[in-house]
C-alpha atoms as a PDB file:
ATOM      1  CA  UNK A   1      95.703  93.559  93.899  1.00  0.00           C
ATOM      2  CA  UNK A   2      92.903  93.333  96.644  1.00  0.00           C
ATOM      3  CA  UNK A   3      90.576  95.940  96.834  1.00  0.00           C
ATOM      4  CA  UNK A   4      89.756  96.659 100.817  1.00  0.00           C
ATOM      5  CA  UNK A   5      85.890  98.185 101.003  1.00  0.00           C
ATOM      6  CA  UNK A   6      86.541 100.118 104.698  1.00  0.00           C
ATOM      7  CA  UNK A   7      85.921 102.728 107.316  1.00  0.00           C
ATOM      8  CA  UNK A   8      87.984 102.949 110.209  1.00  0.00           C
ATOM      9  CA  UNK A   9      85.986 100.977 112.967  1.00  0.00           C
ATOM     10  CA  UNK A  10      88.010  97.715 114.522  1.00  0.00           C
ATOM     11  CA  UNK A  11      86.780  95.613 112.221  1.00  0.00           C
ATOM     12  CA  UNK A  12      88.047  97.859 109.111  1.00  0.00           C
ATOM     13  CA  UNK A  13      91.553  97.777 111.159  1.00  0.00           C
ATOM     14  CA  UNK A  14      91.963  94.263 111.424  1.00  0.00           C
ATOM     15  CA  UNK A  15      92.421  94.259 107.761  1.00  0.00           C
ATOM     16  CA  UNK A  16      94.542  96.788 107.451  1.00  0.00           C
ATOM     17  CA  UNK A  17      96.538  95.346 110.263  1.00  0.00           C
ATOM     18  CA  UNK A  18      96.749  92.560 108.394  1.00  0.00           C
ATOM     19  CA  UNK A  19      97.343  94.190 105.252  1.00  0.00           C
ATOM     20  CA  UNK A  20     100.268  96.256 106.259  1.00  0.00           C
ATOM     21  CA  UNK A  21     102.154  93.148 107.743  1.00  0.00           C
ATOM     22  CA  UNK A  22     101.955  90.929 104.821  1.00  0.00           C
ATOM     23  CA  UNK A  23     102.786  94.134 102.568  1.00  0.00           C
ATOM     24  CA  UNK A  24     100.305  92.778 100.040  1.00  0.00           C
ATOM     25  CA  UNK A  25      99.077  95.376  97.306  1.00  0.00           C
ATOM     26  CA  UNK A  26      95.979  96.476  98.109  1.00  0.00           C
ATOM     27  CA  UNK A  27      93.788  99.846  97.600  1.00  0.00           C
ATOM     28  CA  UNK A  28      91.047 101.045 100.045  1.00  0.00           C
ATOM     29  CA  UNK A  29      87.831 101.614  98.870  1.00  0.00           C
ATOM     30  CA  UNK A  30      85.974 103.698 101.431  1.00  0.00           C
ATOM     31  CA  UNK A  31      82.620 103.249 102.448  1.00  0.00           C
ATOM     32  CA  UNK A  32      81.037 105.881 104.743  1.00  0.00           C
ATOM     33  CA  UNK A  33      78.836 103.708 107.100  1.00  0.00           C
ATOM     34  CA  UNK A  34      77.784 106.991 108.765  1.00  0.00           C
ATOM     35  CA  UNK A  35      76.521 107.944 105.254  1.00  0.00           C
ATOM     36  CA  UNK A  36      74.688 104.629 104.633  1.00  0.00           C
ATOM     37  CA  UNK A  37      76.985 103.588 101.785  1.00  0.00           C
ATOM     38  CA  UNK A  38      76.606  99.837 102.906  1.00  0.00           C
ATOM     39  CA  UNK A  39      73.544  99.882 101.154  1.00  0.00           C
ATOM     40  CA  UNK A  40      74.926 100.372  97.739  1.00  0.00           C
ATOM     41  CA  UNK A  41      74.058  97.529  95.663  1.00  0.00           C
ATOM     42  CA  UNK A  42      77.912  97.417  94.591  1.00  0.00           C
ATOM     43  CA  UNK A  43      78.546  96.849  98.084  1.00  0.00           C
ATOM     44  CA  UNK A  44      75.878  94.286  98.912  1.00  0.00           C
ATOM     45  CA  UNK A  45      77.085  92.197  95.952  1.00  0.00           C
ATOM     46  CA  UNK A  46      80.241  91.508  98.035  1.00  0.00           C
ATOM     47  CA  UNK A  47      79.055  91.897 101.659  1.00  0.00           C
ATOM     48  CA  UNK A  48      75.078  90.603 101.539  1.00  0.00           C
ATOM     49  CA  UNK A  49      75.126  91.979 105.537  1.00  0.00           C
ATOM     50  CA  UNK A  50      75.749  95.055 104.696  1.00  0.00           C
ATOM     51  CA  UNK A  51      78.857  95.530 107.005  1.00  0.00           C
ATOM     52  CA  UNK A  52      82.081  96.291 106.146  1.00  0.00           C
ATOM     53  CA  UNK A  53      84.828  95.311 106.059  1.00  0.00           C
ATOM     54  CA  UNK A  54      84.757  92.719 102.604  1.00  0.00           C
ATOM     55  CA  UNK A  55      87.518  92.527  99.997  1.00  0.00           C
ATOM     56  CA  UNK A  56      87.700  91.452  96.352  1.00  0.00           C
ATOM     57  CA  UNK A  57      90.913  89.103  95.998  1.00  0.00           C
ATOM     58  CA  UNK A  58      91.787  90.040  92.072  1.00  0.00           C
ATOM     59  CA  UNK A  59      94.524  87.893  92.378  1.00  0.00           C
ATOM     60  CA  UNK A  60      93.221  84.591  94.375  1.00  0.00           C
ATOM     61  CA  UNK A  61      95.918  81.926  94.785  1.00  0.00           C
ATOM     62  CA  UNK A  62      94.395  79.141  92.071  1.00  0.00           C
ATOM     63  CA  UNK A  63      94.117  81.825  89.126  1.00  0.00           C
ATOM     64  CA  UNK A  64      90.988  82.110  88.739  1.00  0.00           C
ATOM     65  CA  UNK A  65      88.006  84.853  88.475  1.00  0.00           C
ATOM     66  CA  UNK A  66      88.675  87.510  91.253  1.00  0.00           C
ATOM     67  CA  UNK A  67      87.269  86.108  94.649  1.00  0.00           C
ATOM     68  CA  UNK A  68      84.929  88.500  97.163  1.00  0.00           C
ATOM     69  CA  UNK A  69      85.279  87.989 101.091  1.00  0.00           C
ATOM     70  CA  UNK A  70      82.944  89.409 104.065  1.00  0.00           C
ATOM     71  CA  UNK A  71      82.795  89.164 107.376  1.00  0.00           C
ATOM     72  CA  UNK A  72      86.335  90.155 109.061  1.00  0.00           C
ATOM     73  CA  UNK A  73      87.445  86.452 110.329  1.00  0.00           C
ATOM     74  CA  UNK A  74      86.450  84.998 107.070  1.00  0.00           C
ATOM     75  CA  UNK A  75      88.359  87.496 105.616  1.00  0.00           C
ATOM     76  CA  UNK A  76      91.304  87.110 107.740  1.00  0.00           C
ATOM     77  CA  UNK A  77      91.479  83.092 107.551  1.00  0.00           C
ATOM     78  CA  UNK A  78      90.933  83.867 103.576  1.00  0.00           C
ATOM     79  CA  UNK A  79      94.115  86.409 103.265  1.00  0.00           C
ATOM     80  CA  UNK A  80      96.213  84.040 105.861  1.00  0.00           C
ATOM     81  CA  UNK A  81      95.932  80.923 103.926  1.00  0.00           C
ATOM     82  CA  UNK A  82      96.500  82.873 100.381  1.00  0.00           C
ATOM     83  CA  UNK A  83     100.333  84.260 101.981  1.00  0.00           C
ATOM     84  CA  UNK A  84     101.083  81.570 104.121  1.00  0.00           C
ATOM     85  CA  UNK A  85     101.255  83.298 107.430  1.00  0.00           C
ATOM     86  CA  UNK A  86      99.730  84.377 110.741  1.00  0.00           C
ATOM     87  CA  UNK A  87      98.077  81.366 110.782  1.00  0.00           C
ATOM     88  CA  UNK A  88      99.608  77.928 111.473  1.00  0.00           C
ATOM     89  CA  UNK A  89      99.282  74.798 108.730  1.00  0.00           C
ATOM     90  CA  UNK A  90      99.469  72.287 111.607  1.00  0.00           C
ATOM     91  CA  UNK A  91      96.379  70.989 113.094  1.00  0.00           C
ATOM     92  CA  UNK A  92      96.990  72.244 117.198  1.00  0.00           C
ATOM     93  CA  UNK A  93      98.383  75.309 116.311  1.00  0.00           C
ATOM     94  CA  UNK A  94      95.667  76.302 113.722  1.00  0.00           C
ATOM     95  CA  UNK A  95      93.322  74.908 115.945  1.00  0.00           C
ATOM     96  CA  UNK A  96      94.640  77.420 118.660  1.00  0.00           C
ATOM     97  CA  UNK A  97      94.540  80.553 116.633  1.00  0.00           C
ATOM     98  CA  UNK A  98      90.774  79.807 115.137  1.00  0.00           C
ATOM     99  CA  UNK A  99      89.108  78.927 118.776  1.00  0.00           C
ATOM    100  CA  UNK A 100      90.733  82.557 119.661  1.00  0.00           C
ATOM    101  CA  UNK A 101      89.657  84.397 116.663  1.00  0.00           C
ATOM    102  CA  UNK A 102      86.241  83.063 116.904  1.00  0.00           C
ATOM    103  CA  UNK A 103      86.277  84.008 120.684  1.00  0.00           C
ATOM    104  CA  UNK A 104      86.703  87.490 119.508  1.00  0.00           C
ATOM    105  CA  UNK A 105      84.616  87.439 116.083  1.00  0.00           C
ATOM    106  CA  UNK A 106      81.454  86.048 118.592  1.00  0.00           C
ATOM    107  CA  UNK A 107      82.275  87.530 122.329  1.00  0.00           C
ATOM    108  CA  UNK A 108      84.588  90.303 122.646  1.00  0.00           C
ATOM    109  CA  UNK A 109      83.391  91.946 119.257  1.00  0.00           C
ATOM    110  CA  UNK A 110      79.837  91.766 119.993  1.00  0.00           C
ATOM    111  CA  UNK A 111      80.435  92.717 123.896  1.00  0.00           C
ATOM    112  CA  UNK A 112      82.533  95.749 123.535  1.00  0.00           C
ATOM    113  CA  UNK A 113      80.357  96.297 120.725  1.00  0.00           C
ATOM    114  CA  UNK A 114      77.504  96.796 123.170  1.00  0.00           C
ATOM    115  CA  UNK A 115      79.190  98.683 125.499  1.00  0.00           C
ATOM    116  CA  UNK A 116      80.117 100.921 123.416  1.00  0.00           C
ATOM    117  CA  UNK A 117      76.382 101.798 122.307  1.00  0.00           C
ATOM    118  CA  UNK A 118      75.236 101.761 125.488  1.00  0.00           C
ATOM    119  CA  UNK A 119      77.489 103.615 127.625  1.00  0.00           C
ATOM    120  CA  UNK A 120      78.046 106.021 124.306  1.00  0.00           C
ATOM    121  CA  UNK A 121      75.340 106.125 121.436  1.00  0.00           C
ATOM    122  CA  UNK A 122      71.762 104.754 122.920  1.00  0.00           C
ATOM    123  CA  UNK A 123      69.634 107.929 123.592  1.00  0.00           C
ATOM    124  CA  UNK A 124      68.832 106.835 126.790  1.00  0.00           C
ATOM    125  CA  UNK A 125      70.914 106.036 129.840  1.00  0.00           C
ATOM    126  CA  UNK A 126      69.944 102.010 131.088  1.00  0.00           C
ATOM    127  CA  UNK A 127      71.828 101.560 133.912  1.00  0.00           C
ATOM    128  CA  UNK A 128      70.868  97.578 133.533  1.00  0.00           C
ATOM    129  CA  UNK A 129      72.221  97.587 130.005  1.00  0.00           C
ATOM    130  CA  UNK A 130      75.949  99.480 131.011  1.00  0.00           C
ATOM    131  CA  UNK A 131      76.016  97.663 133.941  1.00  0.00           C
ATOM    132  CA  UNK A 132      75.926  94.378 131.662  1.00  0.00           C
ATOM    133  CA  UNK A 133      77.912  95.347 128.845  1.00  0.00           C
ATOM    134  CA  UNK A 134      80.564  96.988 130.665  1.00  0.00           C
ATOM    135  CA  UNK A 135      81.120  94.063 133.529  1.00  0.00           C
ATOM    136  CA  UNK A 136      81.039  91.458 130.609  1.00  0.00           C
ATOM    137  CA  UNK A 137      83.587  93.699 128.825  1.00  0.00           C
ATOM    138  CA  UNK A 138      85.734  93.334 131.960  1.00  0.00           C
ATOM    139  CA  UNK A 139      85.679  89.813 132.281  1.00  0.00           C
ATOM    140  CA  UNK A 140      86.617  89.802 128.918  1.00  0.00           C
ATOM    141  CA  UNK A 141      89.483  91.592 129.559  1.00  0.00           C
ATOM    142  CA  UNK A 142      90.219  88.599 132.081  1.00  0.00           C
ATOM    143  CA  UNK A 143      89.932  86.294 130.294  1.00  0.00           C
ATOM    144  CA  UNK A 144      92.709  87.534 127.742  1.00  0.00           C
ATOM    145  CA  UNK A 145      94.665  88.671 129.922  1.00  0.00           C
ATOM    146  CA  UNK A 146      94.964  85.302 132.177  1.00  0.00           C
ATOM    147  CA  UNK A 147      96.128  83.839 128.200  1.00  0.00           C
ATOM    148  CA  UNK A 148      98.544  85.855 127.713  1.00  0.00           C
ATOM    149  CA  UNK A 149      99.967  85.144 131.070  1.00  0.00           C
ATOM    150  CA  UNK A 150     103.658  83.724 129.994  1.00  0.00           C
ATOM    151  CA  UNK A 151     102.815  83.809 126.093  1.00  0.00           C
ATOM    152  CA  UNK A 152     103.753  87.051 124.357  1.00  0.00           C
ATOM    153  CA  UNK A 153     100.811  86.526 121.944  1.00  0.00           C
ATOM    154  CA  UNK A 154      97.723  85.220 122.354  1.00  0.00           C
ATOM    155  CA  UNK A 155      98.270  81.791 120.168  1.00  0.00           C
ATOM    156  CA  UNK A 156     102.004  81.392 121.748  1.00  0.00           C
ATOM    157  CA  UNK A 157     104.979  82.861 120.736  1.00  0.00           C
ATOM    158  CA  UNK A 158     103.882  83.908 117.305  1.00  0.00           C
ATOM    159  CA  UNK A 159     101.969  87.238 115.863  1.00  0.00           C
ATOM    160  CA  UNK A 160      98.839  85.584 114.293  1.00  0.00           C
ATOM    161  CA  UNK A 161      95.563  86.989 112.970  1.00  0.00           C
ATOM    162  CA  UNK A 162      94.198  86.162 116.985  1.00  0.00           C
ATOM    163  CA  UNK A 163      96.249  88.483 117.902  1.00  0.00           C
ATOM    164  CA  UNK A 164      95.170  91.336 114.559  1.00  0.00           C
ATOM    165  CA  UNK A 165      91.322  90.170 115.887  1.00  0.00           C
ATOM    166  CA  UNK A 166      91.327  91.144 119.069  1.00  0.00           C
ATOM    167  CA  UNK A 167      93.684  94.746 119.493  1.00  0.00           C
ATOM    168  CA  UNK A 168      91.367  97.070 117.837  1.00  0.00           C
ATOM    169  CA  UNK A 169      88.509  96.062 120.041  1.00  0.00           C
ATOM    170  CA  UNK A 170      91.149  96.808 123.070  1.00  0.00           C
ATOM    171  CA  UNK A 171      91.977  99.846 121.541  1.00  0.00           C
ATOM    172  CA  UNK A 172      89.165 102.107 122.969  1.00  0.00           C
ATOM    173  CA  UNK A 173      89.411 100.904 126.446  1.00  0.00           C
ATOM    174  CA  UNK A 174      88.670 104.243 128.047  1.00  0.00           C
ATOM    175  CA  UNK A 175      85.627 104.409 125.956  1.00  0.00           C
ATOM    176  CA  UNK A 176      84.400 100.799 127.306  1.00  0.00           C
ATOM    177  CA  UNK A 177      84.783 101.413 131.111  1.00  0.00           C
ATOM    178  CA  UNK A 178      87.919  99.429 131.392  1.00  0.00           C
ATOM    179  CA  UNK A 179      91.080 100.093 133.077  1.00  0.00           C
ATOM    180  CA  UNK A 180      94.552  98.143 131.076  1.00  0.00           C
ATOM    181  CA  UNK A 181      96.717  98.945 134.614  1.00  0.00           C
ATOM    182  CA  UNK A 182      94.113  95.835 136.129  1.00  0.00           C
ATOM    183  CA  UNK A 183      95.283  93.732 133.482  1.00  0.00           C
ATOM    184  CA  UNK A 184      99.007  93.246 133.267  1.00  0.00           C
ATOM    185  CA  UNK A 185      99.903  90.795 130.270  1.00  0.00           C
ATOM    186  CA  UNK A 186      97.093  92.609 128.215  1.00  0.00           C
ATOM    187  CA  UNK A 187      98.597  95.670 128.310  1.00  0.00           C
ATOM    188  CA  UNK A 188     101.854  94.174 128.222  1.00  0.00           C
ATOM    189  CA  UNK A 189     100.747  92.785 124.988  1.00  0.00           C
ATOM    190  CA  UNK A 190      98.723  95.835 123.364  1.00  0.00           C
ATOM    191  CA  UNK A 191     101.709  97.960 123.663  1.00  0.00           C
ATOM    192  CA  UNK A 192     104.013  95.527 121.900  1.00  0.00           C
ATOM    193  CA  UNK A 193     101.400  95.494 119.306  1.00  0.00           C
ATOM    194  CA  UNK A 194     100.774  99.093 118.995  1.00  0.00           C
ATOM    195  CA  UNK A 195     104.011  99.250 118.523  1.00  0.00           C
ATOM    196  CA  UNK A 196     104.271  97.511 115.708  1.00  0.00           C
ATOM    197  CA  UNK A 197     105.344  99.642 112.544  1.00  0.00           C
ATOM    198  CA  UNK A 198     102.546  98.046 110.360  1.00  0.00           C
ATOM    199  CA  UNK A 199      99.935  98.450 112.912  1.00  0.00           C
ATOM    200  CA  UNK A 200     100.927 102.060 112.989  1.00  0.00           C
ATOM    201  CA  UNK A 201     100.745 102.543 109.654  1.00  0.00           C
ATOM    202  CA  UNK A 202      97.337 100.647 109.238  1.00  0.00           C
ATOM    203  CA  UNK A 203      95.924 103.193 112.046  1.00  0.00           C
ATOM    204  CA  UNK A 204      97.575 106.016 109.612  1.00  0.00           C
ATOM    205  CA  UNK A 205      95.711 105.047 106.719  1.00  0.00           C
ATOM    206  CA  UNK A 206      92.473 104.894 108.684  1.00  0.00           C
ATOM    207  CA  UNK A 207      92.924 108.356 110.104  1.00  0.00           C
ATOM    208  CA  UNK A 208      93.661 109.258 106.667  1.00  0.00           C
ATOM    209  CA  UNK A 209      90.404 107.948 105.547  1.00  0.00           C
ATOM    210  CA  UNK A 210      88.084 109.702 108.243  1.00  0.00           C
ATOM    211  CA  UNK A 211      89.074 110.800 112.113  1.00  0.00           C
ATOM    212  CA  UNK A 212      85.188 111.957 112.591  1.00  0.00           C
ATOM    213  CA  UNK A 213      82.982 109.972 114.830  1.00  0.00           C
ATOM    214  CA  UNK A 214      81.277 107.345 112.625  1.00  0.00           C
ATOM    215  CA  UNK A 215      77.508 108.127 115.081  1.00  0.00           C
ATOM    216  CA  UNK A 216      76.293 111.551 115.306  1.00  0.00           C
ATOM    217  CA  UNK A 217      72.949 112.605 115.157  1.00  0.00           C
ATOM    218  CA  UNK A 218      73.260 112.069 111.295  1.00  0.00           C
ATOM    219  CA  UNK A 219      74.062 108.727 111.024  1.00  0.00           C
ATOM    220  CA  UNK A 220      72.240 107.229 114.165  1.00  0.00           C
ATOM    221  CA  UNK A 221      69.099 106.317 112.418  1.00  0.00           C
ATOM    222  CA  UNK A 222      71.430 104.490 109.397  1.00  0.00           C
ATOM    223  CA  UNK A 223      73.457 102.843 111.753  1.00  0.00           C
ATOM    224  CA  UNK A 224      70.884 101.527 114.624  1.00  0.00           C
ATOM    225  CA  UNK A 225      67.292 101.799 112.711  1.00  0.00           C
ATOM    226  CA  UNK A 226      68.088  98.546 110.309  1.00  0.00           C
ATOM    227  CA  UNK A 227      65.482  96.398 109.828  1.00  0.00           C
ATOM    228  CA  UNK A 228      64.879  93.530 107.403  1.00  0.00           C
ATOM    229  CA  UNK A 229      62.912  95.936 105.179  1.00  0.00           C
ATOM    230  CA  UNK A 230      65.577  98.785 105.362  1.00  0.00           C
ATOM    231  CA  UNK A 231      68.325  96.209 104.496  1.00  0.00           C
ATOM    232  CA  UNK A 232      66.968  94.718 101.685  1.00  0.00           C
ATOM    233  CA  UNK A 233      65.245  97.468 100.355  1.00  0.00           C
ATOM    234  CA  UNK A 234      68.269  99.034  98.641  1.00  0.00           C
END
């Protein structure tokens, strides 16, 4: 059994994604970032960043003590080499998949991630900042795209946890300025994934979780006011 500590942002889904495929047992544990429940000391035992997703393993592969995982590539490269799958045991294919799930875990995430708090959340409008966030987020978009030119996933022919990284942050592309008709083998690709019966059911069990906006006017100081202080301080 794995326990999955989530909310339904694209990082929560990539586990899920990931979860549903392999059809591993697993139970969701939610944690309501909008409510501040990342500062639980329960939580931060497992995820010392305070960010979600993390998972306890209570079944790791050498038998021992049950094993706790943050960070959502660490988690994904953890959960991959426990089942064997979705990520390749020879060195140029592994190699492959892991330069294209760190290009998401440090560029698209982070990106989109600003766009989205920009152009969305920041209380004021900084035409400098959308400007940036959104035109980066575009030749982002280019940059996948042009990969997945003649390759129906982003490693090659196989589904791999690149490929579970990158489609939730390409999920809200109306919401990040971008338009999927400009990018053919993207879009050719996200709809083959969305597709997918376990993606579809790991999107079910995150609407089933919350489908409320994680910022409002609530959450917006728990979810941009972190400091050093506030996140140690619980």
């Amino acid at each position: 059994m794995i326990d999955l500590h989530f909310w339904p942002t694209p990082n929560g889904h990539k586990i899920t994604m990931f979860l549903e495929e392999a059809a591993l047992d697993y139970r969701i544990v939610p944690v309501n970032i909008g409510a501040g429940e990342q500062f639980r000391p329960e939580f931060l035992a497992i995820s010392p960043n305070n960010r979600m997703p993390a998972i306890v393993d209570h079944a790791p592969a050498d038998g021992g003590e049950s094993i706790p995982v943050f960070e959502s590539g660490a988690i994904l490269v953890y959960l991959a080499d426990k089942i064997g799958r979705f990520l390749p045991t020879e060195t140029r294919g592994r190699k492959t998949v892991l330069e294209w799930l760190f290009w998401q875990v440090g560029g698209l995430g982070p990106m989109a991630g600003q766009n989205h708090h920009f152009v969305q959340y920041a209380p004021e409008k900084l035409p400098y900042a959308i400007d940036r966030y959104v035109s980066e987020t575009n030749r982002l978009y280019g940059v996948l795209d042009r990969r997945l030119r003649g390759r129906a996933f982003i490693a090659g022919n196989d589904y791999s946890i690149a490929d579970m990284a990158c489609y939730p942050w390409i999920v809200p592309w109306k919401r990040q300025q971008q338009d999927l008709a400009g990018f053919p083998d993207l879009h050719r690709w996200f709809e083959a994934i969305r597709a997918r019966p376990a993606t579809v059911r790991a999107y079910e069990k995150g609407q089933a979780i919350s489908d409320a906006p994680v910022v409002n006017d609530a959450s917006r100081s728990i979810l941009f006011g972190q400091t050093a202080r506030v996140a140690g301080s619980n």
